[in-house]
PDB file of N, CA and C in Angstrom:
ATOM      1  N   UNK A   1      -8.821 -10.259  49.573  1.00  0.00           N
ATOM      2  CA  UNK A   1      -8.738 -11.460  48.774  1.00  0.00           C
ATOM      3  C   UNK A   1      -9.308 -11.225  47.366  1.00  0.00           C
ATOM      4  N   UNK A   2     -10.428 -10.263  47.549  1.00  0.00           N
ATOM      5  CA  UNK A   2     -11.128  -9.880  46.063  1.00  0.00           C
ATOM      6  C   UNK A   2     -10.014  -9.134  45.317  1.00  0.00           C
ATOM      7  N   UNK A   3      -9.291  -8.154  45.862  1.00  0.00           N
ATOM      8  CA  UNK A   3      -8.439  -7.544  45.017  1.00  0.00           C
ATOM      9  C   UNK A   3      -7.347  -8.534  44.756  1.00  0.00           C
ATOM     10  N   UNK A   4      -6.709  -9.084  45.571  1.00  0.00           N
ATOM     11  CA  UNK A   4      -5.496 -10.354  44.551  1.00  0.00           C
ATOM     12  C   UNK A   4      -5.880 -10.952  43.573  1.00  0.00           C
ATOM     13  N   UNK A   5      -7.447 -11.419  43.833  1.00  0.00           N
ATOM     14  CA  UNK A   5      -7.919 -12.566  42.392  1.00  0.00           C
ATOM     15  C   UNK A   5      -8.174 -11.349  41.323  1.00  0.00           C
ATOM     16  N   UNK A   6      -8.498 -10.808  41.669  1.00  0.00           N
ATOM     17  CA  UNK A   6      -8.546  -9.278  40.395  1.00  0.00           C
ATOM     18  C   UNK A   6      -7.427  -9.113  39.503  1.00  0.00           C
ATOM     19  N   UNK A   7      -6.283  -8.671  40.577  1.00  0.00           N
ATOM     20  CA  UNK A   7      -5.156  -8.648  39.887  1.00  0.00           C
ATOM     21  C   UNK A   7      -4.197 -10.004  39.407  1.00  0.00           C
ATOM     22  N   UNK A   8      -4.855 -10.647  40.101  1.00  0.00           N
ATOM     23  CA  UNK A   8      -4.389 -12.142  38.798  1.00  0.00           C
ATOM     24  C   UNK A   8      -5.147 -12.350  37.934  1.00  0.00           C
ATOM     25  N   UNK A   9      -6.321 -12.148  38.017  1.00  0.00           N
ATOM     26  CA  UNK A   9      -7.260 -12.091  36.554  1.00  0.00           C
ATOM     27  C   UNK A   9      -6.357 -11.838  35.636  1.00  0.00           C
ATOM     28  N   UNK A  10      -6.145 -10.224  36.291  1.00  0.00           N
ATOM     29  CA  UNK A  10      -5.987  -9.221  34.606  1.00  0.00           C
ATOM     30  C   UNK A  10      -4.295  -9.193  34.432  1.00  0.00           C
ATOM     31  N   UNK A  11      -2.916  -9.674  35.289  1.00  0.00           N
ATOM     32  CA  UNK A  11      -2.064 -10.353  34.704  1.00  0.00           C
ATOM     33  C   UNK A  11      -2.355 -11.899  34.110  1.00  0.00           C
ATOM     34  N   UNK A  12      -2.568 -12.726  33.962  1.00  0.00           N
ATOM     35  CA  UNK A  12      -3.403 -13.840  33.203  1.00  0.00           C
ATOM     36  C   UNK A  12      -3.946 -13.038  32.001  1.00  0.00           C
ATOM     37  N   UNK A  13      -4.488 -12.910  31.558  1.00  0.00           N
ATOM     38  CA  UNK A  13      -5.449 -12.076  30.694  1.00  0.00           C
ATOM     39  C   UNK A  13      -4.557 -11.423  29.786  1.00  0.00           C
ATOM     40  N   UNK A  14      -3.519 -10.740  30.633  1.00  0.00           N
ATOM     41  CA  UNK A  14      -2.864  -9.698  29.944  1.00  0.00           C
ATOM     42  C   UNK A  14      -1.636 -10.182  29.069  1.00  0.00           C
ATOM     43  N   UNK A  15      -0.870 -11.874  29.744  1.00  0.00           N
ATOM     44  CA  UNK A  15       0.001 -12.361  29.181  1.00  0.00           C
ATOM     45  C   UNK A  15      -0.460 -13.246  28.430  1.00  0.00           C
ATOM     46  N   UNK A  16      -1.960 -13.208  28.367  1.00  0.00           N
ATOM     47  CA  UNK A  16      -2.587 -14.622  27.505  1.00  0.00           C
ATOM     48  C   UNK A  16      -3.144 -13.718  25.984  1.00  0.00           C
ATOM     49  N   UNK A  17      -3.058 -12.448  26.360  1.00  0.00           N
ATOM     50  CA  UNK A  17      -3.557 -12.007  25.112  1.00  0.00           C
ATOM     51  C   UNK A  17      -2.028 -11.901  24.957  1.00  0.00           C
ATOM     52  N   UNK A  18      -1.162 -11.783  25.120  1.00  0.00           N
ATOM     53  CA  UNK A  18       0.260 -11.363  24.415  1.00  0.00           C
ATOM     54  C   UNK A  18       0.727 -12.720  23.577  1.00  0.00           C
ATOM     55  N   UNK A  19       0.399 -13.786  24.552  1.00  0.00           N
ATOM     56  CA  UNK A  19       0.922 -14.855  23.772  1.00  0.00           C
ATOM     57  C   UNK A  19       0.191 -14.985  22.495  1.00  0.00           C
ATOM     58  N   UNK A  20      -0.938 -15.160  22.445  1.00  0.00           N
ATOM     59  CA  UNK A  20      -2.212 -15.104  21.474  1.00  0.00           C
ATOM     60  C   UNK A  20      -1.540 -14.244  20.174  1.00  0.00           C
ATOM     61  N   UNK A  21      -1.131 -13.322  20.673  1.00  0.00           N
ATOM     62  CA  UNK A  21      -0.709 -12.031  19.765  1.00  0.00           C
ATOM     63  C   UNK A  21       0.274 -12.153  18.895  1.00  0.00           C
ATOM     64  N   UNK A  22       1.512 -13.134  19.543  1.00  0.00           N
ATOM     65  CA  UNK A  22       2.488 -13.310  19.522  1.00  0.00           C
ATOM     66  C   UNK A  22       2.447 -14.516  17.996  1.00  0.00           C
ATOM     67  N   UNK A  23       1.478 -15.247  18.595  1.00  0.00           N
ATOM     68  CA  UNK A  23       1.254 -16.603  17.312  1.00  0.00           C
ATOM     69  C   UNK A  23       0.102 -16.055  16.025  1.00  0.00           C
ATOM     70  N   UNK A  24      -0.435 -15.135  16.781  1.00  0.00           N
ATOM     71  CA  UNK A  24      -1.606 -14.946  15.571  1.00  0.00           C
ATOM     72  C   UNK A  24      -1.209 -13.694  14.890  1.00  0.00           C
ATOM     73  N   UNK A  25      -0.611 -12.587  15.215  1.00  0.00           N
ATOM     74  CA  UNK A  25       0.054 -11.815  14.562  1.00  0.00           C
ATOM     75  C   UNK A  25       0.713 -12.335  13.127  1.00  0.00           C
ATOM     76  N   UNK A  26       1.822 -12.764  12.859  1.00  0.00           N
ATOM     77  CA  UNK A  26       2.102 -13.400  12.174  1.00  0.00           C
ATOM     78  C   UNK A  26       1.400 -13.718  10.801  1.00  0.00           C
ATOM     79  N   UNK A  27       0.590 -14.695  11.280  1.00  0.00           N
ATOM     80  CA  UNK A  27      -0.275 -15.195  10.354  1.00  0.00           C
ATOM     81  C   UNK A  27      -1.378 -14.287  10.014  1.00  0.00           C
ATOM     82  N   UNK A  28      -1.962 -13.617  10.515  1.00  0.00           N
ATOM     83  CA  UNK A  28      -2.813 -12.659   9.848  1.00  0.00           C
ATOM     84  C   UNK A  28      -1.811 -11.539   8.674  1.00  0.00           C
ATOM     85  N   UNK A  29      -1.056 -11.529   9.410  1.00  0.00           N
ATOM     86  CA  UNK A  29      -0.071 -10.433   8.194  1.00  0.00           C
ATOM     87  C   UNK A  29       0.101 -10.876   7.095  1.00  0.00           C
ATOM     88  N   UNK A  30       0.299 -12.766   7.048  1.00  0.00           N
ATOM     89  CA  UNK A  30       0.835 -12.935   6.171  1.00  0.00           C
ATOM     90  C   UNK A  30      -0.097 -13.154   5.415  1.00  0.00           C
ATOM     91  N   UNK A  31      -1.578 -13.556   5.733  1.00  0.00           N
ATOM     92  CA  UNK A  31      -3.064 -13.716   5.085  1.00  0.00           C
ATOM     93  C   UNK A  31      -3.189 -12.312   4.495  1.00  0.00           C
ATOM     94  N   UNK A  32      -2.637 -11.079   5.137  1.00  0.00           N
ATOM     95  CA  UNK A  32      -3.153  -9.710   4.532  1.00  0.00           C
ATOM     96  C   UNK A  32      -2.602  -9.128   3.359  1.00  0.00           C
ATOM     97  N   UNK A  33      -0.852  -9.466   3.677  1.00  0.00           N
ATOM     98  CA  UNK A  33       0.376  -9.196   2.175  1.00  0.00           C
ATOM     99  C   UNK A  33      -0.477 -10.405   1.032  1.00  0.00           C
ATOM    100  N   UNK A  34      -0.789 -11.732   1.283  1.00  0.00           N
ATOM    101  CA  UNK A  34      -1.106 -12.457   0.407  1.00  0.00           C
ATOM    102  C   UNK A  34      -2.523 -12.309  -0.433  1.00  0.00           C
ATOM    103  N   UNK A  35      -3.749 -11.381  -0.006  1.00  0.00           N
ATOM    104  CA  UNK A  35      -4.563 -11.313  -0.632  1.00  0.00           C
ATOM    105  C   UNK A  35      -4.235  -9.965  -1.251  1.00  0.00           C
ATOM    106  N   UNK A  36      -3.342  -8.815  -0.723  1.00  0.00           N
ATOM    107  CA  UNK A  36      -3.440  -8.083  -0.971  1.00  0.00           C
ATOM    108  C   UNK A  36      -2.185  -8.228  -2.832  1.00  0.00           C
ATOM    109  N   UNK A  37      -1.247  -9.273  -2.026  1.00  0.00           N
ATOM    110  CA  UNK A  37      -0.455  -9.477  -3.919  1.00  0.00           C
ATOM    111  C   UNK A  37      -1.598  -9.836  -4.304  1.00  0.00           C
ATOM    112  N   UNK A  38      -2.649 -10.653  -4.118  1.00  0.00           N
ATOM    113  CA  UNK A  38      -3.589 -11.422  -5.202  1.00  0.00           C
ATOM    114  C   UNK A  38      -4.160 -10.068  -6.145  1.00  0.00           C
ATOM    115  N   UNK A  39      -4.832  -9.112  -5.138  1.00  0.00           N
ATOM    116  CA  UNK A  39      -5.738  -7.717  -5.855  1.00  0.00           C
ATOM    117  C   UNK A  39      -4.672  -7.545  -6.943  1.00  0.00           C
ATOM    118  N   UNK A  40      -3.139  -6.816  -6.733  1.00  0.00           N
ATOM    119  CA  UNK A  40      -2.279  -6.049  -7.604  1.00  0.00           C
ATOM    120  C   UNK A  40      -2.193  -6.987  -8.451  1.00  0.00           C
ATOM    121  N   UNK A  41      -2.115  -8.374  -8.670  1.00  0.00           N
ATOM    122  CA  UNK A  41      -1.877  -9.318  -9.503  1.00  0.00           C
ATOM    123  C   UNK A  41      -2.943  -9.188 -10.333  1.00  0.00           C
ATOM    124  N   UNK A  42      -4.217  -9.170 -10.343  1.00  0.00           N
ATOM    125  CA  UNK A  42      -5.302  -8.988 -10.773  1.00  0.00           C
ATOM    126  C   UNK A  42      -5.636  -7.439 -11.469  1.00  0.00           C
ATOM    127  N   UNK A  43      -4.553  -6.482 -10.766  1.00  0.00           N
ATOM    128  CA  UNK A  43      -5.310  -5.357 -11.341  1.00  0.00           C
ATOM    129  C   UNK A  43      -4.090  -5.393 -13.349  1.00  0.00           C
ATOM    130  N   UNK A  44      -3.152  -6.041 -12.695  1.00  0.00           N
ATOM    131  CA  UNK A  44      -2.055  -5.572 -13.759  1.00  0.00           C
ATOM    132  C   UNK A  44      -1.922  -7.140 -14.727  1.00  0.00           C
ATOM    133  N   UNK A  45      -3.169  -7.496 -14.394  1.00  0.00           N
ATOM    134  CA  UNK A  45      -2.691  -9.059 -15.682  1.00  0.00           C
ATOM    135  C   UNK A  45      -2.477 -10.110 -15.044  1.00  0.00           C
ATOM    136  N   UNK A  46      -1.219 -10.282 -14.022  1.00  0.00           N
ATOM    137  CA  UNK A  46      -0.908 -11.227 -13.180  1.00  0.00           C
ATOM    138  C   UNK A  46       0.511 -11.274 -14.093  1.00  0.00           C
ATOM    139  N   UNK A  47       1.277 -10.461 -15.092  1.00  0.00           N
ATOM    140  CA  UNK A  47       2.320  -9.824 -15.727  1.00  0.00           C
ATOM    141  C   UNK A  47       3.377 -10.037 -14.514  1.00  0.00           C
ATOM    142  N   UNK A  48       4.371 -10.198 -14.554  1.00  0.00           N
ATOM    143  CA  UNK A  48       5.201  -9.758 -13.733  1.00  0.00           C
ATOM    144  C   UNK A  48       6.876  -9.892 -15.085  1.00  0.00           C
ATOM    145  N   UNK A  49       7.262  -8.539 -14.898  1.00  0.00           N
ATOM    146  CA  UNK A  49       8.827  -8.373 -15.548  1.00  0.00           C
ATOM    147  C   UNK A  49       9.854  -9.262 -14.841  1.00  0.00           C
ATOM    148  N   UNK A  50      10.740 -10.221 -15.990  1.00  0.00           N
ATOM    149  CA  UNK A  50      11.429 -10.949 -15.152  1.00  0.00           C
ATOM    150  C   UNK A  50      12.625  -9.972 -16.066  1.00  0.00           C
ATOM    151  N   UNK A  51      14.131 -10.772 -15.738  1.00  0.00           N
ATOM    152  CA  UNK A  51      15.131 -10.638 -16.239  1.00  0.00           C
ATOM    153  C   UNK A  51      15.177 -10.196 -17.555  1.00  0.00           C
ATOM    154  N   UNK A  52      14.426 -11.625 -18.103  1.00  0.00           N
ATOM    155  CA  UNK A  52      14.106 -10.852 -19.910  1.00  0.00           C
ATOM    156  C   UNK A  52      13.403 -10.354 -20.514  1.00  0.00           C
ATOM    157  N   UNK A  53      12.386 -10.057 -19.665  1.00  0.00           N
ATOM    158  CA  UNK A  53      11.503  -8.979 -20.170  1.00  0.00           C
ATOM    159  C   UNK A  53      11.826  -7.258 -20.197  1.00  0.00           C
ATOM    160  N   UNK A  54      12.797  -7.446 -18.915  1.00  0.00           N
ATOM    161  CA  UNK A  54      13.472  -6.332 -18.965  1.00  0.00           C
ATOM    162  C   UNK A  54      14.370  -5.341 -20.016  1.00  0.00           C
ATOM    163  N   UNK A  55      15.140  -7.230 -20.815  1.00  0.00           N
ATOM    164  CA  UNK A  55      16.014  -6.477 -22.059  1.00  0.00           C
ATOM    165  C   UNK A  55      14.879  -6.155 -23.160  1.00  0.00           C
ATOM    166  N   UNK A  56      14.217  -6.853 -23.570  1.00  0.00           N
ATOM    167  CA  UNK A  56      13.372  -6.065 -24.319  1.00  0.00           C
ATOM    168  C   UNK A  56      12.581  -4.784 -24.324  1.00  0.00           C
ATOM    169  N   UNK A  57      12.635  -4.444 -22.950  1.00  0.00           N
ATOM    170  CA  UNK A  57      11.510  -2.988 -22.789  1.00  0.00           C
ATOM    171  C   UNK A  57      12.791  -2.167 -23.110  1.00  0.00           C
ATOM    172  N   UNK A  58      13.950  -2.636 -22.921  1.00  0.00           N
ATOM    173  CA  UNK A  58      15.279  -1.464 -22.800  1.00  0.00           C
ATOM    174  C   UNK A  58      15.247  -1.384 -24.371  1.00  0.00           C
ATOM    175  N   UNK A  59      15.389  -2.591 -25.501  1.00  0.00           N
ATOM    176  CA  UNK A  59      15.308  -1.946 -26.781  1.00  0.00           C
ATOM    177  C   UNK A  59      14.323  -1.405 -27.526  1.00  0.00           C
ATOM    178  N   UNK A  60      13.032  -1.648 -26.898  1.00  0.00           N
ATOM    179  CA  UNK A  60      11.786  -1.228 -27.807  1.00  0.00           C
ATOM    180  C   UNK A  60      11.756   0.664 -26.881  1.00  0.00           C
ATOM    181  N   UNK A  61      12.309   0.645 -25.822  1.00  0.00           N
ATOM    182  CA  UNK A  61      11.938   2.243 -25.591  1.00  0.00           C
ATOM    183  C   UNK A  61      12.995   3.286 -25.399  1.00  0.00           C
ATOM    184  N   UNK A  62      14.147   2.925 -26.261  1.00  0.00           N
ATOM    185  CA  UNK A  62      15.161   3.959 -26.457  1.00  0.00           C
ATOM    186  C   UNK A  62      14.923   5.272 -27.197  1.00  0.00           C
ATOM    187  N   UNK A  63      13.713   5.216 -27.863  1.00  0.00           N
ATOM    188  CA  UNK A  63      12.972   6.361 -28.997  1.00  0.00           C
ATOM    189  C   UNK A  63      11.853   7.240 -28.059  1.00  0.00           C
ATOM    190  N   UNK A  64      12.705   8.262 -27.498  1.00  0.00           N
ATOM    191  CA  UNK A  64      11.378   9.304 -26.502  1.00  0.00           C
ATOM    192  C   UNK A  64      11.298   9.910 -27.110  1.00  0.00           C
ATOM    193  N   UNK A  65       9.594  11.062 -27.395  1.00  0.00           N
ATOM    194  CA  UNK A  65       9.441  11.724 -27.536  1.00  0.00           C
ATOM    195  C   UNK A  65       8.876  12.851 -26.731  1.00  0.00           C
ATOM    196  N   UNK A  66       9.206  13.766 -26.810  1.00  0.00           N
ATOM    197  CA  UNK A  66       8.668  15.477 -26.116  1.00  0.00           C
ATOM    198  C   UNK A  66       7.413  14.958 -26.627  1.00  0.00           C
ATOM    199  N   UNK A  67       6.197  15.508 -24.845  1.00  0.00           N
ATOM    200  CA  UNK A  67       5.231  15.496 -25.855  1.00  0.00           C
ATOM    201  C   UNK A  67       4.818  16.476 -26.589  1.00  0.00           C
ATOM    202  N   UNK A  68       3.892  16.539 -26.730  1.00  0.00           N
ATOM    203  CA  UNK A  68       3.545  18.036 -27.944  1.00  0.00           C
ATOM    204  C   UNK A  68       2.760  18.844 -27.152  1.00  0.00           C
ATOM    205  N   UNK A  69       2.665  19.951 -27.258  1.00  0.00           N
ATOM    206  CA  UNK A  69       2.080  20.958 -26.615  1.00  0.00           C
ATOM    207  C   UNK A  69       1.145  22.192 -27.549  1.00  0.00           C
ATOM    208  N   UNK A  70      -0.273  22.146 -27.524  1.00  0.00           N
ATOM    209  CA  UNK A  70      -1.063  22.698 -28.408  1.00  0.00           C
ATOM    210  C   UNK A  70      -1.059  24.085 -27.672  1.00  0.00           C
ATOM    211  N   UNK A  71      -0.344  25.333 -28.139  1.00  0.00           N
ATOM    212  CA  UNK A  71      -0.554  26.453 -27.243  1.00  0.00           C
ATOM    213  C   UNK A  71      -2.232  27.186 -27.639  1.00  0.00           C
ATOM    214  N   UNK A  72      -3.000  26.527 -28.502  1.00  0.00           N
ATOM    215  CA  UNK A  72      -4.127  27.387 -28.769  1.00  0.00           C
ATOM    216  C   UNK A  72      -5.198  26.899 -27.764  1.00  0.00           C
ATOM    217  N   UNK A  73      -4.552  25.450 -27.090  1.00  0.00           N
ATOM    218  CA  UNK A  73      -5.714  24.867 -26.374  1.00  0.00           C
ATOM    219  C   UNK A  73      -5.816  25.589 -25.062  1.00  0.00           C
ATOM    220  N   UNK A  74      -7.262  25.390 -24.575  1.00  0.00           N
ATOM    221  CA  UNK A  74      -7.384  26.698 -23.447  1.00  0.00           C
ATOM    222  C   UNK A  74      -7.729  25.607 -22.337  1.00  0.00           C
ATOM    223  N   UNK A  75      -6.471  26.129 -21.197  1.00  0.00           N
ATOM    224  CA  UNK A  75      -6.604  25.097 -20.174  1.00  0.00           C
ATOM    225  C   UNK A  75      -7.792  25.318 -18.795  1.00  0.00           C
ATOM    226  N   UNK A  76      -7.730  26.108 -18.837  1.00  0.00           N
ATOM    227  CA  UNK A  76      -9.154  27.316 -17.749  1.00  0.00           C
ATOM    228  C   UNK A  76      -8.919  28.947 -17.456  1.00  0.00           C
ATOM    229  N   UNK A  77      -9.876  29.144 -16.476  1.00  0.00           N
ATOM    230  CA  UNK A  77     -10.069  30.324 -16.142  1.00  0.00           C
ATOM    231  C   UNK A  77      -9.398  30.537 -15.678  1.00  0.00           C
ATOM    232  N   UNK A  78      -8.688  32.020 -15.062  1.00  0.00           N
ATOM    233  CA  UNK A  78      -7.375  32.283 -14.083  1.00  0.00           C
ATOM    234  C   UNK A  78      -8.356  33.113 -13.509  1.00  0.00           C
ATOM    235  N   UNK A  79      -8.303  33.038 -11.917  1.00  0.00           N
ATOM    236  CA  UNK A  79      -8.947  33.318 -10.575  1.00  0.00           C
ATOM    237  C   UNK A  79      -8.014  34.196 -10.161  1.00  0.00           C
ATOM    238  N   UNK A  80      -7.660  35.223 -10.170  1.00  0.00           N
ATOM    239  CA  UNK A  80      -7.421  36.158  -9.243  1.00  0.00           C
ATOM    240  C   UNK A  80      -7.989  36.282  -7.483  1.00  0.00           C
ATOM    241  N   UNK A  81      -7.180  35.648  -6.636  1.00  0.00           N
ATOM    242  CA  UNK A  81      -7.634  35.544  -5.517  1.00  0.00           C
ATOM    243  C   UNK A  81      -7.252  36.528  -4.405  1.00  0.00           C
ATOM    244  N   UNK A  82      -8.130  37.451  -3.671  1.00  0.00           N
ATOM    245  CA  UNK A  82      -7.652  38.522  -2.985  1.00  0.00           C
ATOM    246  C   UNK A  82      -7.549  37.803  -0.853  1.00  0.00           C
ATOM    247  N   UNK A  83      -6.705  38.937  -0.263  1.00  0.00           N
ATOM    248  CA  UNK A  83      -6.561  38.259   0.608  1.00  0.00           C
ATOM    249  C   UNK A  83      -7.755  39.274   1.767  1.00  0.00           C
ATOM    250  N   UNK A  84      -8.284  38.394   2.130  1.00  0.00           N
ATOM    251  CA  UNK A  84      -9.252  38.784   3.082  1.00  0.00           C
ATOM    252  C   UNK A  84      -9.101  38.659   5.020  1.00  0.00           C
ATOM    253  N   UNK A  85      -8.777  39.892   5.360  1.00  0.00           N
ATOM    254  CA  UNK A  85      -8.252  40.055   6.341  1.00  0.00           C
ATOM    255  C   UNK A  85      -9.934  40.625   7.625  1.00  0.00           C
TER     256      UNK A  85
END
């Protein structure tokens, strides 16, 4: 008799956390995407490119330049690395 109420415990238990899961899932995700737009909103202005902001970035950045490259500048040491067996 101890082992049946056992194993109805832990089916009970097991479909009560699913349901649980089932409704609260959901909503925690959507609490997690929503603070997490808040941070990126915050890191970048709260800016967002619409339609027409778009045509303007297209005419102000048709002018690229190469960047420049200083060959006298010294970028580091070169390590010669041997293989150790």
């Amino acid at each position: 008799m101890v082992l049946l109420q056992t194993i109805l415990i832990l089916i009970l238990v097991y479909y009560g956390i699913k349901i649980l899961l089932k409704w609260l899932a959901p909503r925690l995700l959507n609490y997690a995407v929503k603070k997490t737009t808040e941070r990126f909103g915050g890191q970048f202005g709260g800016h967002q490119e619409g339609p027409a902001d778009m045509g303007k970035q297209r005419k102000t950045n048709n002018k690229r330049t190469a960047p420049k490259s200083n060959p006298s500048k010294k970028v580091g040491e070169y390590i010669d690395f041997e293989e150790i067996e």
